[in-house]
C-alpha atoms as a PDB file:
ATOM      1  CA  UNK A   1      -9.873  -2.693   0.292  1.00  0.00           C
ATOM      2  CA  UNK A   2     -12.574  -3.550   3.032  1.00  0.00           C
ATOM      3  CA  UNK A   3     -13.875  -6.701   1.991  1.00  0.00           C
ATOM      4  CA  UNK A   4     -18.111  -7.636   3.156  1.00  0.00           C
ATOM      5  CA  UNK A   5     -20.835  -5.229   4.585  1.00  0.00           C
ATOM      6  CA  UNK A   6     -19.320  -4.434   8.003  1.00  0.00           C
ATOM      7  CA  UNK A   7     -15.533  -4.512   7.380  1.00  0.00           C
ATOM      8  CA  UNK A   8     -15.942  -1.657   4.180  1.00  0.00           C
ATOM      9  CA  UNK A   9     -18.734   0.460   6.249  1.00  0.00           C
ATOM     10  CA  UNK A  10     -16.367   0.251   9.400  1.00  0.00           C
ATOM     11  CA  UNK A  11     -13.378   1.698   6.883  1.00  0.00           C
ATOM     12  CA  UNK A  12     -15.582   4.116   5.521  1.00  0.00           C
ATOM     13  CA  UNK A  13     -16.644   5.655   8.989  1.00  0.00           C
ATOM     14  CA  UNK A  14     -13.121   5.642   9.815  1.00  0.00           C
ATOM     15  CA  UNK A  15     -12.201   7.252   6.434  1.00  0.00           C
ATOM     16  CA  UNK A  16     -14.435  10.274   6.923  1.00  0.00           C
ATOM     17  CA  UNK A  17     -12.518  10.310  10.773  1.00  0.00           C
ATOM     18  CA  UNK A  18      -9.116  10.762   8.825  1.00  0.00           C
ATOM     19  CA  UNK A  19     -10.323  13.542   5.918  1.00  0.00           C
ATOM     20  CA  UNK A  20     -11.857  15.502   9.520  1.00  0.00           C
ATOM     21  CA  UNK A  21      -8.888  15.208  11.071  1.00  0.00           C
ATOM     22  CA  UNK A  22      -6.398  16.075   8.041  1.00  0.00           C
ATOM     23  CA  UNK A  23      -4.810  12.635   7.988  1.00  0.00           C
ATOM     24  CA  UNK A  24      -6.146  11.136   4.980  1.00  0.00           C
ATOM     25  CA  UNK A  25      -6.492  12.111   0.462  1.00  0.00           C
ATOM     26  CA  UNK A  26     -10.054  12.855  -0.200  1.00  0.00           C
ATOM     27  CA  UNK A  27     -10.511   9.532  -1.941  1.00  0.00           C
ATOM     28  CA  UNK A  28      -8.868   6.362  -0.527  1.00  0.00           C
ATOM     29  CA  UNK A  29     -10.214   3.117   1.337  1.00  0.00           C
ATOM     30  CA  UNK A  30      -9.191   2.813   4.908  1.00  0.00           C
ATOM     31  CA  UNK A  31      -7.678  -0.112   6.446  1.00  0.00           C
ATOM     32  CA  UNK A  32      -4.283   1.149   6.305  1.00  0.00           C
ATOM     33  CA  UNK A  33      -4.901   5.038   6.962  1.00  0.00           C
ATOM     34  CA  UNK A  34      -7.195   4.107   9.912  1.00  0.00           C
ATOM     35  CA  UNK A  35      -4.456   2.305  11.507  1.00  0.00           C
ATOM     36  CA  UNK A  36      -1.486   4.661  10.473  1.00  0.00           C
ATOM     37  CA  UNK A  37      -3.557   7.489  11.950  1.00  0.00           C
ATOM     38  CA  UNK A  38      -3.982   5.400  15.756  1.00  0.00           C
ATOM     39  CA  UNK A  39      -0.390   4.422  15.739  1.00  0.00           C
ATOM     40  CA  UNK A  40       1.424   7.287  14.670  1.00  0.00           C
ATOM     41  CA  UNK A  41      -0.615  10.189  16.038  1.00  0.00           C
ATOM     42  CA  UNK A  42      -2.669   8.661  19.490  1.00  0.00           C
ATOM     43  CA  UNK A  43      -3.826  11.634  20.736  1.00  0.00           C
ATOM     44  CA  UNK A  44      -6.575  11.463  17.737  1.00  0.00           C
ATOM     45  CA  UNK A  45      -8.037   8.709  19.246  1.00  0.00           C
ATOM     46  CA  UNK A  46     -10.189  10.615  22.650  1.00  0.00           C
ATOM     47  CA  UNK A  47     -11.648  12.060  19.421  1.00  0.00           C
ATOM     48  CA  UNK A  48     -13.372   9.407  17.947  1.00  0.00           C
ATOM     49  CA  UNK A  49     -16.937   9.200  17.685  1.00  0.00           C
ATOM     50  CA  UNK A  50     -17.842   5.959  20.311  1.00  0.00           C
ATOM     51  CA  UNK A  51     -21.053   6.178  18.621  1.00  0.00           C
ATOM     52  CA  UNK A  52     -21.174   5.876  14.911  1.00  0.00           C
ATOM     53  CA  UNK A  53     -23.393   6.008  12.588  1.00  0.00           C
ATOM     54  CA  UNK A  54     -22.103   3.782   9.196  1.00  0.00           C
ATOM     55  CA  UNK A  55     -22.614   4.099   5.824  1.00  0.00           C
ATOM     56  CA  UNK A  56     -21.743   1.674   2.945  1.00  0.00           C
ATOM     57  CA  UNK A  57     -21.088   4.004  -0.050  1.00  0.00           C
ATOM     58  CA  UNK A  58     -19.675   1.179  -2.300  1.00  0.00           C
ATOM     59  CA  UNK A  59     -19.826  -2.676  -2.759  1.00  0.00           C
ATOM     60  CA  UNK A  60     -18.054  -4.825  -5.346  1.00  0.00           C
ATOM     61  CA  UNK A  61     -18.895  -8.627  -5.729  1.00  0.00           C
ATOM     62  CA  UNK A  62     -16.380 -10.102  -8.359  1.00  0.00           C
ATOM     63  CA  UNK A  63     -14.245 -13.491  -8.711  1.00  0.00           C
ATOM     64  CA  UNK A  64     -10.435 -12.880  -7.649  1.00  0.00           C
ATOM     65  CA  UNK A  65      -8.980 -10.614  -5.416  1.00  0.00           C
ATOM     66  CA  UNK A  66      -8.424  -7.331  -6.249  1.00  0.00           C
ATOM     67  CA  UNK A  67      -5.070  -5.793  -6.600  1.00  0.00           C
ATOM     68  CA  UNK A  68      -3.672  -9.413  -7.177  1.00  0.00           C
ATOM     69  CA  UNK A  69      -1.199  -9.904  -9.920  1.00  0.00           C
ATOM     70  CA  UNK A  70      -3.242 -10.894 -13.101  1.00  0.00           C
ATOM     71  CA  UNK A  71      -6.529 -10.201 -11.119  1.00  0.00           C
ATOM     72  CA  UNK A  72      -9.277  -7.896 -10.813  1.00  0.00           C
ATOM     73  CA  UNK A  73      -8.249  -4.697 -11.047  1.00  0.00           C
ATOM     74  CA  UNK A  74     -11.378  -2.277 -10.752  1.00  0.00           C
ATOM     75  CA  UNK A  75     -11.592   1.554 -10.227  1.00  0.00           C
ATOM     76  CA  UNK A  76     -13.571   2.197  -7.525  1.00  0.00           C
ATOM     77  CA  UNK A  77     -15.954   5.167  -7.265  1.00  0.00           C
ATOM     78  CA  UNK A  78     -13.558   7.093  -5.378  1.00  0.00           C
ATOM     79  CA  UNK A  79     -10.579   6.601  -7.298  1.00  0.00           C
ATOM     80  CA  UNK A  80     -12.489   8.539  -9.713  1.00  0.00           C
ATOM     81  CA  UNK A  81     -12.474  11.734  -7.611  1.00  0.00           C
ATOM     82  CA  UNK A  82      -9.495  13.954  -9.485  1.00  0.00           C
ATOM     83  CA  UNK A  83      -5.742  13.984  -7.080  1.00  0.00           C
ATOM     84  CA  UNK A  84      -4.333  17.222  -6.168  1.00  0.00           C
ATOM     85  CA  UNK A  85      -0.989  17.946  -4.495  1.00  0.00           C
ATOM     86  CA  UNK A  86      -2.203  18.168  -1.200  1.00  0.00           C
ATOM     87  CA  UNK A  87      -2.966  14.686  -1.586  1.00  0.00           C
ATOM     88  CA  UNK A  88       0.304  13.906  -2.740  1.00  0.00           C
ATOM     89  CA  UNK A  89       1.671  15.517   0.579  1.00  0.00           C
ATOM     90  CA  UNK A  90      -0.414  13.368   2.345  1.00  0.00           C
ATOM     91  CA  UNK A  91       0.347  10.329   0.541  1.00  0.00           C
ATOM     92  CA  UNK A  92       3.986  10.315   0.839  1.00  0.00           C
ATOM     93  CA  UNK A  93       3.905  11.656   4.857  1.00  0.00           C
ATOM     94  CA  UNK A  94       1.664   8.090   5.465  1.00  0.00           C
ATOM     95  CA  UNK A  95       4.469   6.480   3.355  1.00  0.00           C
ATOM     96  CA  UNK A  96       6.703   7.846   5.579  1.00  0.00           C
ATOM     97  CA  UNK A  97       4.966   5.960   8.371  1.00  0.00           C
ATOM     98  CA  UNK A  98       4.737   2.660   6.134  1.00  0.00           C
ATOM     99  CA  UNK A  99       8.208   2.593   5.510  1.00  0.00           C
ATOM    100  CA  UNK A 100       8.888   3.595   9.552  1.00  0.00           C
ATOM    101  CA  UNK A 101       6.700   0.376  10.121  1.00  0.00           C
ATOM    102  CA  UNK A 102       8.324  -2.303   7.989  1.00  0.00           C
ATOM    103  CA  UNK A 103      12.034  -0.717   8.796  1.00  0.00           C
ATOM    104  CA  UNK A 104      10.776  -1.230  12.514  1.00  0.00           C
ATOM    105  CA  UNK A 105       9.925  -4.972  11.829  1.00  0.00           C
ATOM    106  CA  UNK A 106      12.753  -5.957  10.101  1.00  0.00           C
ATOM    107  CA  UNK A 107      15.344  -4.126  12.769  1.00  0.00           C
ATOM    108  CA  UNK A 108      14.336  -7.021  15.528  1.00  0.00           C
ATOM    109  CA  UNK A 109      15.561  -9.941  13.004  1.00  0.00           C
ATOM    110  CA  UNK A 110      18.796 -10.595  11.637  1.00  0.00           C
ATOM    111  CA  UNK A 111      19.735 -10.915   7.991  1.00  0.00           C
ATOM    112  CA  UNK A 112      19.320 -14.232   7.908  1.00  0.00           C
ATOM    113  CA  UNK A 113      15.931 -14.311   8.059  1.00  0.00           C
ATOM    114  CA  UNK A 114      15.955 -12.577   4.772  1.00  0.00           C
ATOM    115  CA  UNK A 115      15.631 -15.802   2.868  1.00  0.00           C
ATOM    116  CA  UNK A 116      12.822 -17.304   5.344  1.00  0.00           C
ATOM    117  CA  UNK A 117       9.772 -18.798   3.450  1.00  0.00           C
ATOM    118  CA  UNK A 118       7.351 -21.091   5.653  1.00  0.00           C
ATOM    119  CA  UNK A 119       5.820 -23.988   3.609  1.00  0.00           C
ATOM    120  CA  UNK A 120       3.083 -23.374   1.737  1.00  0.00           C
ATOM    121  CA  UNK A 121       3.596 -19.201   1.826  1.00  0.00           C
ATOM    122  CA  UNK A 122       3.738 -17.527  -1.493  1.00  0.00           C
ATOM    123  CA  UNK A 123       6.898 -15.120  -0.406  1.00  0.00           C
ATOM    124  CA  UNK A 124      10.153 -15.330   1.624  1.00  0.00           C
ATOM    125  CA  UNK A 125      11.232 -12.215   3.567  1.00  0.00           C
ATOM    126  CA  UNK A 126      13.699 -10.526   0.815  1.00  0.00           C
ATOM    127  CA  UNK A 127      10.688 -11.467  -2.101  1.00  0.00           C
ATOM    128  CA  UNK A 128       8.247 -10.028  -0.293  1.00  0.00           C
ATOM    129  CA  UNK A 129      10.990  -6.533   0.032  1.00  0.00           C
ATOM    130  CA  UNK A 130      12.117  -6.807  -3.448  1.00  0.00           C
ATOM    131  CA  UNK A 131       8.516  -6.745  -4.841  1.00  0.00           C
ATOM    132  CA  UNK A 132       7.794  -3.911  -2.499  1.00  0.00           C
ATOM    133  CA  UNK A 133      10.258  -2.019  -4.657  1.00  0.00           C
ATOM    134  CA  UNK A 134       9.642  -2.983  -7.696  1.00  0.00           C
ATOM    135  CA  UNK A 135       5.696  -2.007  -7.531  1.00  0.00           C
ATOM    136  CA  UNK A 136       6.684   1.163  -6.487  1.00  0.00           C
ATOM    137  CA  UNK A 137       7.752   1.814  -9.767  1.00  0.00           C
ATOM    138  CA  UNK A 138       5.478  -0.096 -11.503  1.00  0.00           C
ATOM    139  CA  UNK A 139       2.711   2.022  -9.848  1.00  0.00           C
ATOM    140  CA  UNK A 140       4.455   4.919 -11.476  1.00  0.00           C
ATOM    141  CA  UNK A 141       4.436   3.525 -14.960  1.00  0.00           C
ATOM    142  CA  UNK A 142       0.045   3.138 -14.236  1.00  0.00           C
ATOM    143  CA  UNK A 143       0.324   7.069 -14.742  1.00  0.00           C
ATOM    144  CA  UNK A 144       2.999   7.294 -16.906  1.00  0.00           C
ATOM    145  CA  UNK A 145       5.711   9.212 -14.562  1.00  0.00           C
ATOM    146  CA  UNK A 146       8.193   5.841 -14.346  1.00  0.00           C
ATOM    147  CA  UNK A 147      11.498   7.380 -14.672  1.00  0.00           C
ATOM    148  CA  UNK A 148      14.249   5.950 -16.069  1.00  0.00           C
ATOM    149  CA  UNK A 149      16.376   3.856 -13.533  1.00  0.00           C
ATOM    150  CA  UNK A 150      19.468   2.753 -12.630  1.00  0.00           C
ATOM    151  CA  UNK A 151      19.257  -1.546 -12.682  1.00  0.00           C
ATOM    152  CA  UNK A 152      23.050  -1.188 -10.836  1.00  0.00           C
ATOM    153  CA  UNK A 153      20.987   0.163  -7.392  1.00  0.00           C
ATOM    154  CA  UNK A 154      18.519  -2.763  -7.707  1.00  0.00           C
ATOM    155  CA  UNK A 155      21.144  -5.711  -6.378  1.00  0.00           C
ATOM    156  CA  UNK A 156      20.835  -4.922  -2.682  1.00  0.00           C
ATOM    157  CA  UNK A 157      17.306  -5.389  -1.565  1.00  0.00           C
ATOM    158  CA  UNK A 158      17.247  -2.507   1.089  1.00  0.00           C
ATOM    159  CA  UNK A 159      19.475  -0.279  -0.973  1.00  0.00           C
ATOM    160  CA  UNK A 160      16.713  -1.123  -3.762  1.00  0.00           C
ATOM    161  CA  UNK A 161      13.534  -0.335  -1.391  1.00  0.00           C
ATOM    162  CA  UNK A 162      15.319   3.192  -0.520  1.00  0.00           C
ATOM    163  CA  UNK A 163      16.216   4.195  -4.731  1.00  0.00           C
ATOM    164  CA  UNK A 164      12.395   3.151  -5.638  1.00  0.00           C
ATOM    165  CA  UNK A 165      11.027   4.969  -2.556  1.00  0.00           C
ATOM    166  CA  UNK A 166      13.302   7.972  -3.539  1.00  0.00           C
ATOM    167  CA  UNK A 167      11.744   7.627  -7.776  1.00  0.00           C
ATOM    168  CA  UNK A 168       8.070   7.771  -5.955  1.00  0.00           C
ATOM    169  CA  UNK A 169       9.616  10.967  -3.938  1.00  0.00           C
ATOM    170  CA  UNK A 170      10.545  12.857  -6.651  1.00  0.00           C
ATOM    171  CA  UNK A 171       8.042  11.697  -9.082  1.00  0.00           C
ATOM    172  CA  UNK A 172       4.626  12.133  -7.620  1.00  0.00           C
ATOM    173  CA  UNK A 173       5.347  16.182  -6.476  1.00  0.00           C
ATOM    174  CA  UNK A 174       6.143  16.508 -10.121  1.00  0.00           C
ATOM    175  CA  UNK A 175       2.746  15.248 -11.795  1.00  0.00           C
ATOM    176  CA  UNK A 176       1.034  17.431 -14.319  1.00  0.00           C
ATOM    177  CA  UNK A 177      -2.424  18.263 -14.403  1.00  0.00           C
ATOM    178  CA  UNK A 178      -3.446  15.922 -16.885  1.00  0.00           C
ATOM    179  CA  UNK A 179      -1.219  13.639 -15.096  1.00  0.00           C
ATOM    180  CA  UNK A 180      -3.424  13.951 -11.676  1.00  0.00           C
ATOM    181  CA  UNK A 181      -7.007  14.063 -13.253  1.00  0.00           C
ATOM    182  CA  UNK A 182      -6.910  11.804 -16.408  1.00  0.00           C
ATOM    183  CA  UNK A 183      -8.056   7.959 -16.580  1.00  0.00           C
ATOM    184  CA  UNK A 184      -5.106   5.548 -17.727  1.00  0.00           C
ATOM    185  CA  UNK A 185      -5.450   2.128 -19.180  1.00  0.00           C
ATOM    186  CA  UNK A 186      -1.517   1.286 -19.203  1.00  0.00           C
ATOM    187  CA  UNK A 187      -0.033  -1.458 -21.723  1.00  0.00           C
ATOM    188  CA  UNK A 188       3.159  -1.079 -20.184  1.00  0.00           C
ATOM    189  CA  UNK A 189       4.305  -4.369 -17.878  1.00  0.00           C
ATOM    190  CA  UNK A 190       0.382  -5.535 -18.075  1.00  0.00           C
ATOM    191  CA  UNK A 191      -1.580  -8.572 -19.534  1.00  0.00           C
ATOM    192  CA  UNK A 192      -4.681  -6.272 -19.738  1.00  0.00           C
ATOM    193  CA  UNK A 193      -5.382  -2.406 -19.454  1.00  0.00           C
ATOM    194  CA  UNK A 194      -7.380  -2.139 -16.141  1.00  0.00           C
ATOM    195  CA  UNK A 195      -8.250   1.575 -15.563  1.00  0.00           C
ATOM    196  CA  UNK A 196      -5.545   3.950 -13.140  1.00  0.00           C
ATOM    197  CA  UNK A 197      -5.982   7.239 -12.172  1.00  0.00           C
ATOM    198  CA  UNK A 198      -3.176   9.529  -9.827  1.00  0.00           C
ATOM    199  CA  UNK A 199      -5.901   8.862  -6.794  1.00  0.00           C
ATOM    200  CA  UNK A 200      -5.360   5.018  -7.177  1.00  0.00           C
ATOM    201  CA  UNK A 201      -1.776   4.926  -7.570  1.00  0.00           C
ATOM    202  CA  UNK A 202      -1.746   7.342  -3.880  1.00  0.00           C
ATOM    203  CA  UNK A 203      -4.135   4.856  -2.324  1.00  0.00           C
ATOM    204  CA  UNK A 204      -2.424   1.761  -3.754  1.00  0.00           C
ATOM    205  CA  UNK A 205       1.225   2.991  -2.565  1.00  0.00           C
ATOM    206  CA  UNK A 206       0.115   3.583   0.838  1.00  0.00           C
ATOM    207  CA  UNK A 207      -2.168   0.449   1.145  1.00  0.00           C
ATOM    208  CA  UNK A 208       0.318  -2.138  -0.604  1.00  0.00           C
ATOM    209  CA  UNK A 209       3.571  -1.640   1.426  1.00  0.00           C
ATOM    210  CA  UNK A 210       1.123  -2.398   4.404  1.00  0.00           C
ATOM    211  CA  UNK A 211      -0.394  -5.534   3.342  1.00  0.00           C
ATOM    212  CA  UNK A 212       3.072  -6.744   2.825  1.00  0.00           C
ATOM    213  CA  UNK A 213       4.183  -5.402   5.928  1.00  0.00           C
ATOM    214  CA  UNK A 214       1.549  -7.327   7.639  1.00  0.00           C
ATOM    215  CA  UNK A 215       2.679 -10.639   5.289  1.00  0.00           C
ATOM    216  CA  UNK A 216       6.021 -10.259   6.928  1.00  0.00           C
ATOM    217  CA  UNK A 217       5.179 -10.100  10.183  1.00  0.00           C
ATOM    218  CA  UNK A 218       3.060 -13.373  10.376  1.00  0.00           C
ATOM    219  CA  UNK A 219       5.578 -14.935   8.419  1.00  0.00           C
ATOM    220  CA  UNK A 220       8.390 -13.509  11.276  1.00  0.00           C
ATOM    221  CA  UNK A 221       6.170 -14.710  13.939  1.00  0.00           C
ATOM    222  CA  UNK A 222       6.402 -18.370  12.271  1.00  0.00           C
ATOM    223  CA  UNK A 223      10.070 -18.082  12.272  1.00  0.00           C
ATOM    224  CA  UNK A 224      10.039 -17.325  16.016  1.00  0.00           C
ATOM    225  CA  UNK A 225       8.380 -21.129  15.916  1.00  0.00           C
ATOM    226  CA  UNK A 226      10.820 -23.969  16.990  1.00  0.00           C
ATOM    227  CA  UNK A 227       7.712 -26.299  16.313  1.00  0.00           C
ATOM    228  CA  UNK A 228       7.641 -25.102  12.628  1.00  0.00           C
ATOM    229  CA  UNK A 229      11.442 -24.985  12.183  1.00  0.00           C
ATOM    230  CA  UNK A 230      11.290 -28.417  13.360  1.00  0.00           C
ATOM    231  CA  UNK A 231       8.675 -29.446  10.751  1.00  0.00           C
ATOM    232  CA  UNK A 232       9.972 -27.976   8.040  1.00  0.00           C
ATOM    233  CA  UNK A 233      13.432 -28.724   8.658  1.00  0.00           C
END
């Protein structure tokens, strides 16, 4: 989520960009989609506007951050807006391109640098994977279409980030009607019942595995650091 005045009206200008263009569910905030659309299809970009007009169609002030564990966890305006399939084609083709993205990241570093953690981050490398995969499912159970699953093809961390990935796959194709239009408030694996709704688990999948994948590669950058190694070793 955009967060002040000019970061959320830049999003939203580029979120009406990606609906025009096909890229992008009718309903989602931008950082991620904006950015997925640049990377992974360039010739989009001669077609940008270079003078925009922006509009801020929703603010939220609150204490926390939202989509923090235990935090805020508001539905916005747009995740109001009912999901249809086409926007779970679109959803899983950008996860495509967020899984393409973190697979690319990790490729350049060896398994050891699964267990790096700088000081004073809140996730080493394989943490950071292994809760990748686990909210994948978790963002499932917000709609109730968790399947059951098989703890055995949890122990490997990648093998783990491919079976969750593959439950999200075959899961969100599948949802009902009442399934893609009705307002949640899961119990399940929750403190408190914050509102879901199919267009907020679509947005959140896409938007998570990116913030993470931008976690990991600042903390892969330190790691490249023979000052930090030094000074934590």
């Amino acid at each position: 989520m955009a967060c002040g005045k000019t970061k959320e009206a830049v999003a939203v200008f580029f979120y009406h960009l990606a609906v025009r263009f096909g890229q992008a569910p009718q309903a989602w905030s931008v950082d991620y989609q904006f950015t997925a659309v640049l990377y992974h299809r360039p010739e989009l970009v001669a077609r940008f506007s270079t003078n925009p007009k922006l509009v801020v169609i929703q603010e939220l002030r609150m204490r926390g951050s939202p989509g923090d564990a235990g935090g805020p966890d508001p539905l916005l305006r747009c995740d109001k807006v009912p999901a249809s399939h086409q926007d779970v084609t679109r959803c899983l083709r950008l996860l495509g391109y967020t899984r393409e993205d973190l697979l690319q990241l990790l490729s350049s570093h060896s398994k050891g640098a699964l267990d790096w953690k700088p000081k004073g981050e809140p996730r080493s490398v394989r943490n950071a994977l292994r809760h990748v995969a686990q909210v994948d499912i978790w963002y499932l159970s917000r709609i109730e279409a968790d399947p059951p699953f098989d703890k055995a093809k949890m122990k490997d961390v990648f093998a783990f980030l491919k079976y969750s990935r593959s439950l999200v796959a075959e899961a969100l194709p599948s949802l009902t009607q009442t399934q893609l239009t009705k307002v949640f408030y899961p119990h399940k694996w929750s403190d408190k019942p914050y509102p879901w709704t199919a267009t907020k688990v679509l947005h959140r999948l896409v938007t998570h595995e990116r913030q993470h994948t931008n976690y990991l590669r600042r903390i892969l950058a330190l790691s490249a650091s023979p000052v930090l190694r030094f000074e934590q070793d």
